[in-house]
Protein backbone atom coordinates (compact mmCIF):
# COMPACT_ATOMS: atom_id res chain seq x y z
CA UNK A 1 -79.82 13.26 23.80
CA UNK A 2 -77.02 15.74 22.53
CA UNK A 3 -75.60 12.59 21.11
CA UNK A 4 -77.87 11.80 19.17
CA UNK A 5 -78.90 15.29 17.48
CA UNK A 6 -74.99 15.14 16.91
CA UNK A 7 -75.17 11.54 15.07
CA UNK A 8 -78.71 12.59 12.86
CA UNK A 9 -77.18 15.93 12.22
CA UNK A 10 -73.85 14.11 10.50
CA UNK A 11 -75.89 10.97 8.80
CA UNK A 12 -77.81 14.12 7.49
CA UNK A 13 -74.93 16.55 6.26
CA UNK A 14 -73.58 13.03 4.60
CA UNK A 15 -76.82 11.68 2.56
CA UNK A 16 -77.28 15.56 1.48
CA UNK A 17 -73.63 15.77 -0.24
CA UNK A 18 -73.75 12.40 -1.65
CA UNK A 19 -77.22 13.22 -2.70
CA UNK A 20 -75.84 16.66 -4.42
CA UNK A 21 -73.10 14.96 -6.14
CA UNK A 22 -75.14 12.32 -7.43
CA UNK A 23 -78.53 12.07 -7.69
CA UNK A 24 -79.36 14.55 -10.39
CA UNK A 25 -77.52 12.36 -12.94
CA UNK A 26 -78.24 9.06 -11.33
CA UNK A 27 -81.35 7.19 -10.40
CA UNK A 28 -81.95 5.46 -7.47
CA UNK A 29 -84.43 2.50 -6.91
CA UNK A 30 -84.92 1.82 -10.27
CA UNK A 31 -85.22 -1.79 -11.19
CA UNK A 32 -84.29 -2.76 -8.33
CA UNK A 33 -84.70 -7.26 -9.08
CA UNK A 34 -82.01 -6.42 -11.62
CA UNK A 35 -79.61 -4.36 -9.75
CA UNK A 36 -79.54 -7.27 -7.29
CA UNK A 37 -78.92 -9.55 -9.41
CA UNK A 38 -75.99 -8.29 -11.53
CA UNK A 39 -75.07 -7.61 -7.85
CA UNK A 40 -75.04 -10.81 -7.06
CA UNK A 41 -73.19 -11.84 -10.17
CA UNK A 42 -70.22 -9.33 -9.87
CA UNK A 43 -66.84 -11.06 -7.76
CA UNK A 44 -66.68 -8.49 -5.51
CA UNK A 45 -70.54 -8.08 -4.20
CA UNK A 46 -70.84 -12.25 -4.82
CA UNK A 47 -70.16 -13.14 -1.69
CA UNK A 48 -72.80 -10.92 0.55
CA UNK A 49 -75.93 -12.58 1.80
CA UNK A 50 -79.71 -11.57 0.36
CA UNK A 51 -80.26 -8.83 3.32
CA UNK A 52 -76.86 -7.61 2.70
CA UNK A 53 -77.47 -7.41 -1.18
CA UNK A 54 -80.70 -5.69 -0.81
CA UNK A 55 -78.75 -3.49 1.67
CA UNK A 56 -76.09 -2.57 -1.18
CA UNK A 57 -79.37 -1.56 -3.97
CA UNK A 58 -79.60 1.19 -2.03
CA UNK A 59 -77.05 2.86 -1.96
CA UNK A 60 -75.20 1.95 -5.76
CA UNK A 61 -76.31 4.28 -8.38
CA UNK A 62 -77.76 2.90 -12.18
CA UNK A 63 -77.53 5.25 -14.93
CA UNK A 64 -77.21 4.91 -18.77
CA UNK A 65 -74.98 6.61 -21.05
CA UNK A 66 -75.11 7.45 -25.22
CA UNK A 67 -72.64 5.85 -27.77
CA UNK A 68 -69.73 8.11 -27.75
CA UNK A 69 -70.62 9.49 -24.36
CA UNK A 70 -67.76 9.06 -21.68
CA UNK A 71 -67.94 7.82 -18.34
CA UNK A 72 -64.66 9.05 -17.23
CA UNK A 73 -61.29 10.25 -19.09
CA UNK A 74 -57.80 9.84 -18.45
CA UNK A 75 -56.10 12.14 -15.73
CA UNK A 76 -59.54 12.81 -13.84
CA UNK A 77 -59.81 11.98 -10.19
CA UNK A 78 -61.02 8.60 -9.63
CA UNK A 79 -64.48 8.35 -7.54
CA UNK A 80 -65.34 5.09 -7.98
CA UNK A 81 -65.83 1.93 -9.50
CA UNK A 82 -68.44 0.75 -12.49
CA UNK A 83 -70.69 -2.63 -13.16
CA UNK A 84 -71.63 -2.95 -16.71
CA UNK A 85 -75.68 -4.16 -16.69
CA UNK A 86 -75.91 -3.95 -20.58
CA UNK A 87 -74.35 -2.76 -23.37
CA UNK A 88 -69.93 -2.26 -24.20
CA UNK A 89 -67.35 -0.50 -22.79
CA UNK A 90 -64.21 0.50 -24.67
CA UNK A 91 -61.33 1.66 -22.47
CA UNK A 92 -58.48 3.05 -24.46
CA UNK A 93 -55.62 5.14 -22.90
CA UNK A 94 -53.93 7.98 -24.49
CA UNK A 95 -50.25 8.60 -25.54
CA UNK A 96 -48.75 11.55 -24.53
CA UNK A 97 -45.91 11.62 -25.93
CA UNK A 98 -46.92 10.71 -29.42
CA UNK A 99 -47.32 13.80 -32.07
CA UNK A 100 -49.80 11.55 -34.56
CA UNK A 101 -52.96 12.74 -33.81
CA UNK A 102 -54.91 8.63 -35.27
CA UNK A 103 -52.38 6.57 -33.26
CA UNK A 104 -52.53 8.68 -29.84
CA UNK A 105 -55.41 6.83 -28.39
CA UNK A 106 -54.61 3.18 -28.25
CA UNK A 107 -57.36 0.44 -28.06
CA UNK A 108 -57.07 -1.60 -24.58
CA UNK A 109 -59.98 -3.65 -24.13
CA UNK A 110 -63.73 -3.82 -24.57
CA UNK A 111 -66.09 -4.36 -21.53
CA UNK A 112 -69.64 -5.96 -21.63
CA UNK A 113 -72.33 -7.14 -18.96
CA UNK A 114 -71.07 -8.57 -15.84
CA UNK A 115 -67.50 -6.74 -16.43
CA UNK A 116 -66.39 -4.26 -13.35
CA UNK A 117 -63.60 -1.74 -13.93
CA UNK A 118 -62.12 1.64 -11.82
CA UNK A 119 -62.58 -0.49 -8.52
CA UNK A 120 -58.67 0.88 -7.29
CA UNK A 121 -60.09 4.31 -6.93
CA UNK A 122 -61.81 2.76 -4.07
CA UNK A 123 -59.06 2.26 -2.04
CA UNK A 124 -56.57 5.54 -3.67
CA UNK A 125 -56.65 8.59 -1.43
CA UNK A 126 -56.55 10.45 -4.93
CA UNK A 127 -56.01 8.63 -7.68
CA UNK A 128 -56.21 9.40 -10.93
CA UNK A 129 -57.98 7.52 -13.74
CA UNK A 130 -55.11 5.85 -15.96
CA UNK A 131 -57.25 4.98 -19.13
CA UNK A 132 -60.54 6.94 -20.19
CA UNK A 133 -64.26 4.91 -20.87
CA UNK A 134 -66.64 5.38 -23.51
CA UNK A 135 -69.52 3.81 -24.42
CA UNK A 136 -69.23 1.65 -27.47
CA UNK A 137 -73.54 1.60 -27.48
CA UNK A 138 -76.21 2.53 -25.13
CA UNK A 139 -74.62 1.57 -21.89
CA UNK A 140 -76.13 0.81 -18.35
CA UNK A 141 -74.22 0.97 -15.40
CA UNK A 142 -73.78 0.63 -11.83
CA UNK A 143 -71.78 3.08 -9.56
CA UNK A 144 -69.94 2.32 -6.09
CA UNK A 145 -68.69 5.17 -5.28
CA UNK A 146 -65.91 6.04 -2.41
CA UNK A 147 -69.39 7.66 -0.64
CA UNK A 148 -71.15 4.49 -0.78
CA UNK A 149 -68.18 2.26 0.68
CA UNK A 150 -67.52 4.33 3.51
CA UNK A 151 -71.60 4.23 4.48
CA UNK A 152 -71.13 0.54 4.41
CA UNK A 153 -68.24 0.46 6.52
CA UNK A 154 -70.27 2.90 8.98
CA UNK A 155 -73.91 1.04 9.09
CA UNK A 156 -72.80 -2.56 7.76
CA UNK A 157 -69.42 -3.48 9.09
CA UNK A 158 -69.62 -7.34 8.19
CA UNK A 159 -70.77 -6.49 4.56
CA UNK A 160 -67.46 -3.72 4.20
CA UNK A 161 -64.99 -6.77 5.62
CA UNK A 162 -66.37 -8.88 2.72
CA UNK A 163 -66.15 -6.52 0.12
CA UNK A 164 -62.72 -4.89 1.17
CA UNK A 165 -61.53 -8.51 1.22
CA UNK A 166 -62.35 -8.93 -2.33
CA UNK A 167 -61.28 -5.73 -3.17
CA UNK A 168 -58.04 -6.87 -2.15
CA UNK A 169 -58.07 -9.68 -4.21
CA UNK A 170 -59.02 -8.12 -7.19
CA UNK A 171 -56.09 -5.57 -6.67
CA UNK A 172 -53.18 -8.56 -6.10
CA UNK A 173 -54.25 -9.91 -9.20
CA UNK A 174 -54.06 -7.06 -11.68
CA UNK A 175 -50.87 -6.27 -9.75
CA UNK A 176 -49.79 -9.85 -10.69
CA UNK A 177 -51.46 -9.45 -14.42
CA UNK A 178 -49.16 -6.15 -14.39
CA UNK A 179 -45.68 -7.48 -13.37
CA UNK A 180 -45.89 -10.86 -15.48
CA UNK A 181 -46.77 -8.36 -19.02
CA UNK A 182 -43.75 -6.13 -17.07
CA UNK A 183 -41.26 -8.98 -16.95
CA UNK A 184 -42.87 -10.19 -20.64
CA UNK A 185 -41.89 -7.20 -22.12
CA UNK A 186 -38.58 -7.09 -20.43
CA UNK A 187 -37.87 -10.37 -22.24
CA UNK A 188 -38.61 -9.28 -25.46
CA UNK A 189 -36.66 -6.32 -25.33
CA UNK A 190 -33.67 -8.21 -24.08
CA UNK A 191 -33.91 -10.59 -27.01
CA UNK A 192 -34.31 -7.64 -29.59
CA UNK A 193 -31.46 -5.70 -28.38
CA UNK A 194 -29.10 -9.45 -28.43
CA UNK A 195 -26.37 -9.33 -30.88
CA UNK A 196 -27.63 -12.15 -33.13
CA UNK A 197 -31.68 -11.16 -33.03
CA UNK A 198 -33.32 -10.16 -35.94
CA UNK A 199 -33.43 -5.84 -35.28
């Protein structure tokens, strides 16, 4: 019996943080067909069954954002990872150690439905975001957030193997991406620094 006050009483401290954090900028249970379905769509969350789906709408978070507005900025602790559901993303990331105010924030890429991106704060004890998102338009998105992953892996244990799995993935290939642009770069340098190149 003591047990069990003890388990209620921690399932309850838990759902009241994440519920501090979160819900009074994000909305749960709204259209909820739709959240499913770019669920269902996304290469991480793909390969869960319908119960285990449905299982995932409630606990990822939807909220929309302004043009201009950011989601997250360079430097800041990572929580989380993001679904587009409608609307662009532009991720730029900012350099330092250049004085010219136009050319310190450089362009990266733009994101739009169906794109996912700040999934290796997931797995980072405390990481730090390495670019900075804004939205290019009124933006929807979806949030799974470090909270959210570790109530899967307490109440749905088959569902966190599948998604850690492609977690994993994802994370071997942008280390791959990362280390063929490394050793592209290292090739162009070496043939700009040879004695009979062009610089």
């Amino acid at each position: 019996m003591g047990a069990h006050r003890y388990t209620f009483s921690t399932h309850w401290k838990k759902t009241f943080m994440v519920n501090y954090l979160w819900d009074n900028i994000f909305k749960r249970g709204d259209l909820n067909d739709d959240i499913v379905q770019v669920l269902s769509e996304n290469f991480i969350f793909k390969v869960l069954t319908k119960p285990e789906l449905h299982f995932l709408r409630g606990l990822v978070h939807y909220r929309t954002y302004k043009p201009g507005e950011q989601i997250f900025s360079q430097g800041e602790l990572g929580v989380g990872m993001y679904i587009v559901v409608q609307g662009t993303i532009n991720i730029t990331v900012e350099e330092l150690h250049t004085v010219d105010e136009v050319q310190r924030n450089v362009f990266v890429t733009r994101l739009s439905r169906g794109d996912f991106f700040g999934e290796i704060s997931l797995v980072e004890p405390a990481g730090r975001r390495t670019a900075t998102a804004t939205a290019a338009e009124e933006v929807a998105l979806l949030g799974f957030f470090k909270p959210d992953l570790s109530e899967v892996i307490e109440r749905n244990p088959r569902a966190a193997i599948k998604i850690l799995s492609r977690l994993s993935e994802v994370l071997g290939r942008r280390l791959k991406e990362t280390a063929d642009r490394f050793a592209e770069v290292k090739r162009e340098l070496r043939q700009m620094t040879r004695p009979d190149g062009n610089s």
